[in-house]
N, C-alpha and C. Protein backbone atom coordinates (compact mmCIF):
# COMPACT_ATOMS: atom_id res chain seq x y z
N UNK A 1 52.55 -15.25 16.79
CA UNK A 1 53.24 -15.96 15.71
C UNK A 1 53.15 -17.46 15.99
N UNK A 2 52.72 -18.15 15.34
CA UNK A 2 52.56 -19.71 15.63
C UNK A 2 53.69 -20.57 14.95
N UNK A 3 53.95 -21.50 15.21
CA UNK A 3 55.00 -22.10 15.53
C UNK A 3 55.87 -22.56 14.13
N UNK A 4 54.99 -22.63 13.02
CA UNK A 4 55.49 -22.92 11.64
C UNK A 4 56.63 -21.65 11.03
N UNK A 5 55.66 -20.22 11.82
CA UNK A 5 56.31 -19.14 11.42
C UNK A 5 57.42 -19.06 11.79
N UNK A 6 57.57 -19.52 13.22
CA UNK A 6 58.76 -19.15 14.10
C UNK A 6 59.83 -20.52 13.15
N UNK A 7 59.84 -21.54 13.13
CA UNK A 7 60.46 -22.16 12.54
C UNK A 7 61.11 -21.90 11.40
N UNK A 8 60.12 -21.37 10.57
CA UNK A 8 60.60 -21.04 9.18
C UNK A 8 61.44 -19.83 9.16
N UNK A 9 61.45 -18.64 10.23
CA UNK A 9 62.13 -17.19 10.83
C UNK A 9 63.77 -18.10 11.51
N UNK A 10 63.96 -19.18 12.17
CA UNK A 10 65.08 -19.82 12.70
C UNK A 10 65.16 -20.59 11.31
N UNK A 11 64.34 -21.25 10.45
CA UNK A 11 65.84 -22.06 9.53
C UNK A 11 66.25 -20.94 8.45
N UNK A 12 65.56 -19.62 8.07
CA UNK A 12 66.09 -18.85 7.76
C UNK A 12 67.45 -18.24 7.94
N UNK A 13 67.46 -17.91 9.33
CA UNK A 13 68.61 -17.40 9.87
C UNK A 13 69.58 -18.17 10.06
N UNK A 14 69.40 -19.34 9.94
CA UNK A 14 70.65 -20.99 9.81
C UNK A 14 71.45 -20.79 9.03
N UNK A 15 70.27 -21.12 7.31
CA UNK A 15 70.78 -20.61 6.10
C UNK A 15 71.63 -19.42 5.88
N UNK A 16 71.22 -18.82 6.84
CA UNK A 16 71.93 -17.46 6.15
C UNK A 16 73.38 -17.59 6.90
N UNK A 17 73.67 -18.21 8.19
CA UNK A 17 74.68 -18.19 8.69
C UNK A 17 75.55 -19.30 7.83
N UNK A 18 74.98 -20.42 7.60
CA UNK A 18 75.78 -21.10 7.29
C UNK A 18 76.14 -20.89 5.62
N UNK A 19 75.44 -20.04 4.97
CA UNK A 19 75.90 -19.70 3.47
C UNK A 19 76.88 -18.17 3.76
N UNK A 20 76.99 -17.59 5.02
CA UNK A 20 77.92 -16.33 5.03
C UNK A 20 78.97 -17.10 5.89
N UNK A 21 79.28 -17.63 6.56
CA UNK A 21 80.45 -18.87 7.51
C UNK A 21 80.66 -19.82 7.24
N UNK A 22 80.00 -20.58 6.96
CA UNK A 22 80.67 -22.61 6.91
C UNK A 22 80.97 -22.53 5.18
N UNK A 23 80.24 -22.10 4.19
CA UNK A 23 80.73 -22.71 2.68
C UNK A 23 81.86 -21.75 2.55
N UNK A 24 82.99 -22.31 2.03
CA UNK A 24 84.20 -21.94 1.68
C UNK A 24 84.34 -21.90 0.17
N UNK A 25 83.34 -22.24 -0.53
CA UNK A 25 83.62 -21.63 -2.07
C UNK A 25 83.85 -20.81 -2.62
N UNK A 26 84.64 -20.14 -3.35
CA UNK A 26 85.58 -18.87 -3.81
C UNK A 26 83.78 -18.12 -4.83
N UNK A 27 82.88 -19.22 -5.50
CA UNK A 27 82.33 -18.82 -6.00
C UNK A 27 80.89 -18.33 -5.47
N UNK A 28 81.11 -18.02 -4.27
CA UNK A 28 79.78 -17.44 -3.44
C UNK A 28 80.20 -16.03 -3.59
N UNK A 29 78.63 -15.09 -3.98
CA UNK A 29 79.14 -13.89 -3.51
C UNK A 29 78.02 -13.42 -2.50
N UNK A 30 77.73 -12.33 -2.85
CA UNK A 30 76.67 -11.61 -1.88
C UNK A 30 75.40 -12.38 -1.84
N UNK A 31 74.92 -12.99 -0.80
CA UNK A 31 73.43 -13.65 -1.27
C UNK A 31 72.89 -13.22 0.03
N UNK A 32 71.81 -13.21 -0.16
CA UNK A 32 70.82 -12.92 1.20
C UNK A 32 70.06 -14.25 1.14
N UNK A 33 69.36 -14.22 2.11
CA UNK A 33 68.26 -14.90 2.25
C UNK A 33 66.98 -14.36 3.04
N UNK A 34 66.15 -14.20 1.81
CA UNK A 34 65.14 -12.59 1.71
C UNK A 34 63.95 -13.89 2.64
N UNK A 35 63.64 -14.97 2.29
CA UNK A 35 62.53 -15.61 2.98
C UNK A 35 62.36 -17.70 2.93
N UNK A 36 61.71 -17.91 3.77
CA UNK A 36 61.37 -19.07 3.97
C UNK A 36 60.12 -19.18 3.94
N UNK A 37 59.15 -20.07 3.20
CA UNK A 37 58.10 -20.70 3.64
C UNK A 37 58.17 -22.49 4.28
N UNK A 38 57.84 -22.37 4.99
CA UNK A 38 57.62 -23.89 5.60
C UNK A 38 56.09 -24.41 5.63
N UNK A 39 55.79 -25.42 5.20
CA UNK A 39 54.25 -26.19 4.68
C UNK A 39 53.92 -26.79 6.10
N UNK A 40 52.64 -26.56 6.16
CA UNK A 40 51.80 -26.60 7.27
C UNK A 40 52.03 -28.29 7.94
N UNK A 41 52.66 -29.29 7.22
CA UNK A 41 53.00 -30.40 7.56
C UNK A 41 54.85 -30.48 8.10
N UNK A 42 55.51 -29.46 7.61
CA UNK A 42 56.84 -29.32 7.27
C UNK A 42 57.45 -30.22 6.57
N UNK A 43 57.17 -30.46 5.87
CA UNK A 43 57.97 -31.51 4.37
C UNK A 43 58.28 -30.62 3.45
N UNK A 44 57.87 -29.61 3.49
CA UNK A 44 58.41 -28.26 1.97
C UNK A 44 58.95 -27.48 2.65
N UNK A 45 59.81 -26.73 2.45
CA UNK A 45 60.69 -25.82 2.60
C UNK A 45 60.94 -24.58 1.03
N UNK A 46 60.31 -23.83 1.00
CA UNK A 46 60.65 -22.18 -0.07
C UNK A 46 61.87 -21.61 0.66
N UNK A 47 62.64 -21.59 -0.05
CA UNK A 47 63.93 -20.33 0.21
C UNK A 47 63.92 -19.84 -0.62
N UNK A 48 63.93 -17.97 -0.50
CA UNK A 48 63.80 -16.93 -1.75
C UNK A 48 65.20 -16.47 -0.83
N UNK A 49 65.65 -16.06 -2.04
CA UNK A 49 67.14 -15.30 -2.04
C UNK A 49 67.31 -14.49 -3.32
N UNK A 50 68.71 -13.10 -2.71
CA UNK A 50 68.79 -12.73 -3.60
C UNK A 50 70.30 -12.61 -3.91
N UNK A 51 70.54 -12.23 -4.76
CA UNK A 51 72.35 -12.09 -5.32
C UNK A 51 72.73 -11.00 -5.67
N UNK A 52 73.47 -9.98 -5.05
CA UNK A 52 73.77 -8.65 -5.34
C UNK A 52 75.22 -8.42 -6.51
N UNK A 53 75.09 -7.94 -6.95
CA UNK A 53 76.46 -8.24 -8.16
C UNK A 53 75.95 -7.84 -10.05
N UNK A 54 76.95 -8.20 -10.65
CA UNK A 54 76.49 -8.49 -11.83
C UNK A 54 76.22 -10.04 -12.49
N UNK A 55 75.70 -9.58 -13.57
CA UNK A 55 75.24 -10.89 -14.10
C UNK A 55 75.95 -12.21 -14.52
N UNK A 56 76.89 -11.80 -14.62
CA UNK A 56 78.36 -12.98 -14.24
C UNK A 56 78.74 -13.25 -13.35
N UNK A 57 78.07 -12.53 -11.76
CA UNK A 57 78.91 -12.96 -10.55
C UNK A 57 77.32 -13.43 -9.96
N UNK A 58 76.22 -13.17 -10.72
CA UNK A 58 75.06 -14.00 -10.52
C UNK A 58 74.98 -15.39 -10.55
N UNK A 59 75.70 -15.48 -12.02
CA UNK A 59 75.40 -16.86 -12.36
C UNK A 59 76.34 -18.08 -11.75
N UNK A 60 77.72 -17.41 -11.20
CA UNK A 60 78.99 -17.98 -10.46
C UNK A 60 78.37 -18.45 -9.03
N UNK A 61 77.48 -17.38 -8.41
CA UNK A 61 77.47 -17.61 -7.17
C UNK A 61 75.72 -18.61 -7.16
N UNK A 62 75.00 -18.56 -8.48
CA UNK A 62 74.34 -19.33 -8.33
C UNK A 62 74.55 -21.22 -8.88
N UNK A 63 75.65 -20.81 -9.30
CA UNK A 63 76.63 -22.46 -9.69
C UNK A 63 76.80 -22.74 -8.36
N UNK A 64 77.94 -22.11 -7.50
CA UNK A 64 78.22 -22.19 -6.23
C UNK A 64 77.19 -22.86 -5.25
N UNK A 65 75.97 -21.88 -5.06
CA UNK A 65 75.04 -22.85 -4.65
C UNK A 65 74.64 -23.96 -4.77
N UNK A 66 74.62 -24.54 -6.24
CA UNK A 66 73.99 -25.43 -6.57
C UNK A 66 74.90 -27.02 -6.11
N UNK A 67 76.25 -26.35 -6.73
CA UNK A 67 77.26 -27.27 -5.91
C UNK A 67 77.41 -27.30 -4.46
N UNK A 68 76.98 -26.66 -3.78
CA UNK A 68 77.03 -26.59 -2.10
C UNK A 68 75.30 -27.92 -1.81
N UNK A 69 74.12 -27.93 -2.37
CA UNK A 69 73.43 -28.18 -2.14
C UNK A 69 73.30 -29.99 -1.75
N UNK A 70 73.00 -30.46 -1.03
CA UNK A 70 72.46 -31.80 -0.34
C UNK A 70 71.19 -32.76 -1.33
């Protein structure tokens, strides 16, 4: 596994800790974080995720995100 992979496998698992522990928003629900791509320079970052729920607690917990985001 070369070293982009391994990177992109650790900020995966960051994300995922810090969206199931550190955000305290009432409007997060179930999200995974299914994958990362990281660009052969590392300036891009892909996060695929998914949201388990219905389609109203989709769109809550994808507000949530958006308000959590940097």
């Amino acid at each position: 596994m070369d070293g982009i992979k391994k990177l992109a496998i650790d900020i995966k698992r960051e994300i995922s800790f810090i969206i199931n522990t550190k955000i305290k928003d009432p409007g997060i629900g179930f999200i995974t974080i299914t994958d990362t791509r990281l660009s052969i320079d590392g300036k891009y970052l892909d996060i695929y995720f998914s949201i388990l729920g219905k389609e109203i607690e989709y769109e809550a917990s994808l507000e949530a995100l958006n308000r959590c985001r940097g």
